[in-house]
Protein backbone atom coordinates (compact mmCIF):
# COMPACT_ATOMS: atom_id res chain seq x y z
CA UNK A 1 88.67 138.21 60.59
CA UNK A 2 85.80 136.87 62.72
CA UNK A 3 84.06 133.29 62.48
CA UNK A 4 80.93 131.83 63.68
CA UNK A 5 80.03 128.33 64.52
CA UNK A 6 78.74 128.05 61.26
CA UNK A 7 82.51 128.60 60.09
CA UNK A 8 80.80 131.71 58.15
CA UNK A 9 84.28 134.08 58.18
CA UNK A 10 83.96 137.97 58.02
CA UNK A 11 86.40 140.19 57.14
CA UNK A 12 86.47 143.63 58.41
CA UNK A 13 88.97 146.71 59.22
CA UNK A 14 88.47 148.54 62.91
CA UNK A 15 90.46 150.43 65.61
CA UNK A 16 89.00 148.68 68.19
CA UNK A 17 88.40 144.81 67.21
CA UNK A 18 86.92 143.89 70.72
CA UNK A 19 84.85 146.46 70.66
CA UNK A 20 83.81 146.02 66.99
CA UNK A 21 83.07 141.58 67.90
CA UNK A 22 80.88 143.12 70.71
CA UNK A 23 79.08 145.03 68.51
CA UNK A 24 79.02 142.03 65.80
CA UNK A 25 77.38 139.44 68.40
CA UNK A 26 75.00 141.87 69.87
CA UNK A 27 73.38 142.33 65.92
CA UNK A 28 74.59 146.45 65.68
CA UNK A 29 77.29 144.96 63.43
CA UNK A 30 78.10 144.42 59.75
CA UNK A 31 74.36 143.63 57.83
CA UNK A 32 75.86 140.24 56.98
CA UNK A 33 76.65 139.39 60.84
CA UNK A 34 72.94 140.34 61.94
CA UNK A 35 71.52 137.15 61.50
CA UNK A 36 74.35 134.75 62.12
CA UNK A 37 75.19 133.05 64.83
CA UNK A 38 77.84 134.56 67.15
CA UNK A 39 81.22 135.34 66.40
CA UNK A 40 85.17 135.15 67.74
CA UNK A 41 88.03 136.91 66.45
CA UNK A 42 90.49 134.61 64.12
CA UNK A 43 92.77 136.89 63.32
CA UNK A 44 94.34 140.13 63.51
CA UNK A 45 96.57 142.25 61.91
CA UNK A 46 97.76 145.51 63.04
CA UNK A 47 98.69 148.52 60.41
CA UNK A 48 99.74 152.26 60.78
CA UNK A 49 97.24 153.89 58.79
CA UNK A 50 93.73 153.30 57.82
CA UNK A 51 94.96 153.20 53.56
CA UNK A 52 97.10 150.12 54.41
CA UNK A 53 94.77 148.16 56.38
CA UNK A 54 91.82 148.81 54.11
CA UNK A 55 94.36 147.53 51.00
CA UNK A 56 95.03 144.05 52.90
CA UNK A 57 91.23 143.52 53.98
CA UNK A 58 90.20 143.71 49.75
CA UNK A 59 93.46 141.58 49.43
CA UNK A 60 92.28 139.09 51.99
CA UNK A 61 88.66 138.98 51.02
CA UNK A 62 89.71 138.12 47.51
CA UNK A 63 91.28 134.81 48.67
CA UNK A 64 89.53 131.33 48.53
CA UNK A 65 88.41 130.16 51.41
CA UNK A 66 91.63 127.66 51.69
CA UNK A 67 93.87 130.22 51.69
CA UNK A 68 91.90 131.90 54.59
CA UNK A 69 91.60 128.86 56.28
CA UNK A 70 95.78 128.44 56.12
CA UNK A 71 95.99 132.44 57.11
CA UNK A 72 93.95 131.93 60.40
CA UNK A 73 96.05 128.65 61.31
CA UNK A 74 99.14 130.33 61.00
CA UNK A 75 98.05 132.98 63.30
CA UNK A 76 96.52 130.28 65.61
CA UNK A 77 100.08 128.92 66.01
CA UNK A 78 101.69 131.93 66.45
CA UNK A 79 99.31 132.58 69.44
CA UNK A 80 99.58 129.04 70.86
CA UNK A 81 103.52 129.55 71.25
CA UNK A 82 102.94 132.97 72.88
């Protein structure tokens, strides 16, 4: 899941997410990142196959934004005790 400074949140599935945010930012992304501001990565999952991860991105994109929002903290705490 990516973010802007707009707090606009995309949610997309890739094998290479650093790659993919590079490609976001520089507008050869995603037709709804084009003409937003730039982006950062949120948060991150990791699956084994392509099927799985593609199941939890429709799962995650049919949240409200609040439940997002407490998704992406979570994983911001789990990185700031790293």
């Amino acid at each position: 899941m990516i973010k802007n400074s707009y707090n606009n949140l995309y949610v997309g599935v890739t094998d290479e997410p650093r790659r993919r945010l590079r490609e976001h930012n520089s507008k050869r992304g995603a037709g709804f990142t084009k003409f937003k501001d730039r982006f950062e990565i949120v948060f991150l999952e990791q699956y084994e196959t392509l099927k799985v991860a593609r199941q939890r991105e429709i799962q995650i994109k049919k949240w409200r934004r609040e439940k997002k929002d407490m998704l992406i903290g979570r994983y911001k705490q789990k990185l700031d005790t790293k």
